[in-house]
N, C-alpha and C. Protein backbone atom coordinates (compact mmCIF):
# COMPACT_ATOMS: atom_id res chain seq x y z
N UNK A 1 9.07 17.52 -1.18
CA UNK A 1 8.29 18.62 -0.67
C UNK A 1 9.21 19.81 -0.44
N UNK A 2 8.52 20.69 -0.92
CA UNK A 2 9.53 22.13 -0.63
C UNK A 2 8.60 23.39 0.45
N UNK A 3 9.00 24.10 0.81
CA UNK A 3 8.24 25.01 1.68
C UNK A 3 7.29 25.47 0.86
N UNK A 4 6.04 26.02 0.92
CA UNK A 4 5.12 26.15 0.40
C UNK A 4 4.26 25.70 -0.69
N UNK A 5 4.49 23.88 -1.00
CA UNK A 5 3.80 23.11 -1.26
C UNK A 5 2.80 22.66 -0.34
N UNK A 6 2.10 23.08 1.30
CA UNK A 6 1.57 22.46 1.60
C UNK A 6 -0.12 22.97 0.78
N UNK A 7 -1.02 22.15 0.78
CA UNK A 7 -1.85 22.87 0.01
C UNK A 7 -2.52 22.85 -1.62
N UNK A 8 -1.25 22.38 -2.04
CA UNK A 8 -0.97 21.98 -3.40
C UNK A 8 -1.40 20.28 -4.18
N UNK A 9 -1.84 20.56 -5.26
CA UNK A 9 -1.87 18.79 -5.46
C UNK A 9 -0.49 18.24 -5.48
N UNK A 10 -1.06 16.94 -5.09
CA UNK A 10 0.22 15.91 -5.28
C UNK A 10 -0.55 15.05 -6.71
N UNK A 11 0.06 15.12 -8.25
CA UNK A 11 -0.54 14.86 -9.28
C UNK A 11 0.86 14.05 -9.76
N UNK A 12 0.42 12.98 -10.10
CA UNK A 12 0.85 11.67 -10.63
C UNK A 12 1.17 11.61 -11.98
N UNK A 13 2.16 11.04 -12.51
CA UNK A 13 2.97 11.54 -13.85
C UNK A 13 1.94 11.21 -14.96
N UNK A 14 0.56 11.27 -14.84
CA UNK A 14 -0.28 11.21 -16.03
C UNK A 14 -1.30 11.94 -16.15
N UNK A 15 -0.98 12.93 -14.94
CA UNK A 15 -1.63 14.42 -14.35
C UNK A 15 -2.97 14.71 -13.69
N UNK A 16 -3.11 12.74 -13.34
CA UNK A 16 -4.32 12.86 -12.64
C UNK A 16 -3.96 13.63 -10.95
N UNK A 17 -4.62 14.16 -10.13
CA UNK A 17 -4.39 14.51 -8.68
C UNK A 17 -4.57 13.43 -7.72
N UNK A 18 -3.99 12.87 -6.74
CA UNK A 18 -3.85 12.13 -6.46
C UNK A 18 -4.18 12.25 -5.13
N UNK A 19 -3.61 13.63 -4.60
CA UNK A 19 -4.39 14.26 -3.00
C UNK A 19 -3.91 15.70 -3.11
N UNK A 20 -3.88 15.95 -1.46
CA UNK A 20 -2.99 17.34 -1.40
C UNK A 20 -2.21 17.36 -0.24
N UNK A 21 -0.95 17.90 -1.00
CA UNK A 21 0.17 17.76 0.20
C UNK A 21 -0.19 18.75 1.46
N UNK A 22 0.14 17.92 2.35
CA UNK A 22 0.04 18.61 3.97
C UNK A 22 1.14 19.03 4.75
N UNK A 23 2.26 18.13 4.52
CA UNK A 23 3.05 18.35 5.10
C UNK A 23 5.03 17.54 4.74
N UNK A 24 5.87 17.80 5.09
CA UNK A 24 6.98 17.22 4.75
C UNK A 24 7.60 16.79 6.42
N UNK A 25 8.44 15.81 6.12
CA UNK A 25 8.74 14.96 7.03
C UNK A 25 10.20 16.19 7.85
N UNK A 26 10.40 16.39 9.10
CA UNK A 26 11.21 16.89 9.79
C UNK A 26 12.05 15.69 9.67
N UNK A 27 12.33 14.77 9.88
CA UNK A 27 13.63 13.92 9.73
C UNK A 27 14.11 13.65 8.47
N UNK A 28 13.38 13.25 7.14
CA UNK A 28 13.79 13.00 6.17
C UNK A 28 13.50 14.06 4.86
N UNK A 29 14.41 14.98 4.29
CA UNK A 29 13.83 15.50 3.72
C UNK A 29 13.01 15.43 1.76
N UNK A 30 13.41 13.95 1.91
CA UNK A 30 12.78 13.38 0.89
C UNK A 30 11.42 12.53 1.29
N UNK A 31 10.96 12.79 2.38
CA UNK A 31 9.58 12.37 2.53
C UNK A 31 8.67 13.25 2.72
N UNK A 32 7.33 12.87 2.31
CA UNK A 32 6.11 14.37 2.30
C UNK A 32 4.70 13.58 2.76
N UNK A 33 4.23 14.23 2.70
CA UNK A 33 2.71 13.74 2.85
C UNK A 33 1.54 13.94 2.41
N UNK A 34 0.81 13.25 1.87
CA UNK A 34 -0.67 13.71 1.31
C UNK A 34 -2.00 13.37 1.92
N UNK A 35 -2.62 13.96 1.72
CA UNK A 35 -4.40 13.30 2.20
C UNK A 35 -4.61 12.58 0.22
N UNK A 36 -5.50 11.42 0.78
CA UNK A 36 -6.03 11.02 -0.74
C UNK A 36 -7.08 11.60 -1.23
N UNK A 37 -7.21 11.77 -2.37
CA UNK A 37 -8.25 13.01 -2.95
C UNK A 37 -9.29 12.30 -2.79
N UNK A 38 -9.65 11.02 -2.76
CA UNK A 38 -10.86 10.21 -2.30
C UNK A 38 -11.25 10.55 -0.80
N UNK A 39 -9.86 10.97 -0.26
CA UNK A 39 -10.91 10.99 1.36
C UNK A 39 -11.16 12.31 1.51
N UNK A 40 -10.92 13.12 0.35
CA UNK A 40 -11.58 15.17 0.98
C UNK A 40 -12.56 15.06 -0.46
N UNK A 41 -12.60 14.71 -1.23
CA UNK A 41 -13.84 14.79 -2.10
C UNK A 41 -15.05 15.35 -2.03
N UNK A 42 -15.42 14.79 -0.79
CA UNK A 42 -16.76 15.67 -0.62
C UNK A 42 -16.75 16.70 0.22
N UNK A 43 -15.89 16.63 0.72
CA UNK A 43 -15.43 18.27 1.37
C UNK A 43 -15.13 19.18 -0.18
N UNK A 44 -14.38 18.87 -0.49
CA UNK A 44 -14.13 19.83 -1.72
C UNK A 44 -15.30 20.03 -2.49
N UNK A 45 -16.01 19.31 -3.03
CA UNK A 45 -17.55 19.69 -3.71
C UNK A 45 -18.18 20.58 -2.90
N UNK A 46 -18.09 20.03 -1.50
CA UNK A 46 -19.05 21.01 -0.59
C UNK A 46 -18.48 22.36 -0.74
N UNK A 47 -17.12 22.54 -0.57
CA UNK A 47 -16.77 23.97 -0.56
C UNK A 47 -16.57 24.86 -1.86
N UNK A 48 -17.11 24.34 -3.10
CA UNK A 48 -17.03 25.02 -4.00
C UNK A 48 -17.94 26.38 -4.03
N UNK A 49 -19.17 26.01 -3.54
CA UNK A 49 -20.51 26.61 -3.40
C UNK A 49 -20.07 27.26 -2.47
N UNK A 50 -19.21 27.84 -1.40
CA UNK A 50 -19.38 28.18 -0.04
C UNK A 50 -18.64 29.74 -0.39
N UNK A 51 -19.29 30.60 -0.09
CA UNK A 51 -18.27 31.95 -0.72
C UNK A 51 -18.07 33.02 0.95
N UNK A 52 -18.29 32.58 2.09
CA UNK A 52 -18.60 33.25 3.13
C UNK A 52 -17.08 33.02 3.77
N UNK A 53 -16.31 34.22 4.21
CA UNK A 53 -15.25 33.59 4.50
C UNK A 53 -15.05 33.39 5.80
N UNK A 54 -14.13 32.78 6.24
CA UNK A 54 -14.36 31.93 7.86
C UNK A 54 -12.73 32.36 8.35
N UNK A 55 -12.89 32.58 9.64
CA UNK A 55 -11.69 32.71 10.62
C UNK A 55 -11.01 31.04 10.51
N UNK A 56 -9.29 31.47 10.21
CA UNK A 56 -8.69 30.49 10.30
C UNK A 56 -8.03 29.94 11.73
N UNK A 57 -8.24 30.43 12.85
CA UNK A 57 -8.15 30.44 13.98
C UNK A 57 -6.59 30.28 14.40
N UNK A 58 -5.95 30.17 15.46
CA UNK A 58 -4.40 30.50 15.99
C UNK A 58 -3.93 29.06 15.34
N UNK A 59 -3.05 29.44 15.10
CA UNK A 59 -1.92 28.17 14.47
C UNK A 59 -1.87 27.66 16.24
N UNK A 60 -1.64 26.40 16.04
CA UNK A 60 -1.66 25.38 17.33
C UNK A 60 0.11 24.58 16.99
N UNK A 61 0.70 24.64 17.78
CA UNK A 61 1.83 23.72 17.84
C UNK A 61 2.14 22.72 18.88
């Protein structure tokens, strides 16, 4: 994971997508993280149709 991969697919060497990276590990910097594209699926269908744009609200730490 590099800085501004979060967001991005994580796609598998036969170019299927596999999820989308969220985040990279603070201790190791060869570890990253994904959501599985099976578990936002229907979020993503849903938001194809959605063109209204929405407040991303305060970054939380």
């Amino acid at each position: 994971m590099r800085p501004g991969n979060s967001g991005g697919p994580f796609v598998l060497p036969d170019g299927r997508v596999a999820g989308v990276v969220f985040a990279a590990s603070s201790a190791d910097p060869g570890i990253g993280y994904a959501i599985r594209s099976t578990e936002i699926l229907d979020d993503v269908e849903a938001a194809v149709s959605r063109t209204t744009a929405v407040d991303t609200g305060p970054c939380i730490r």
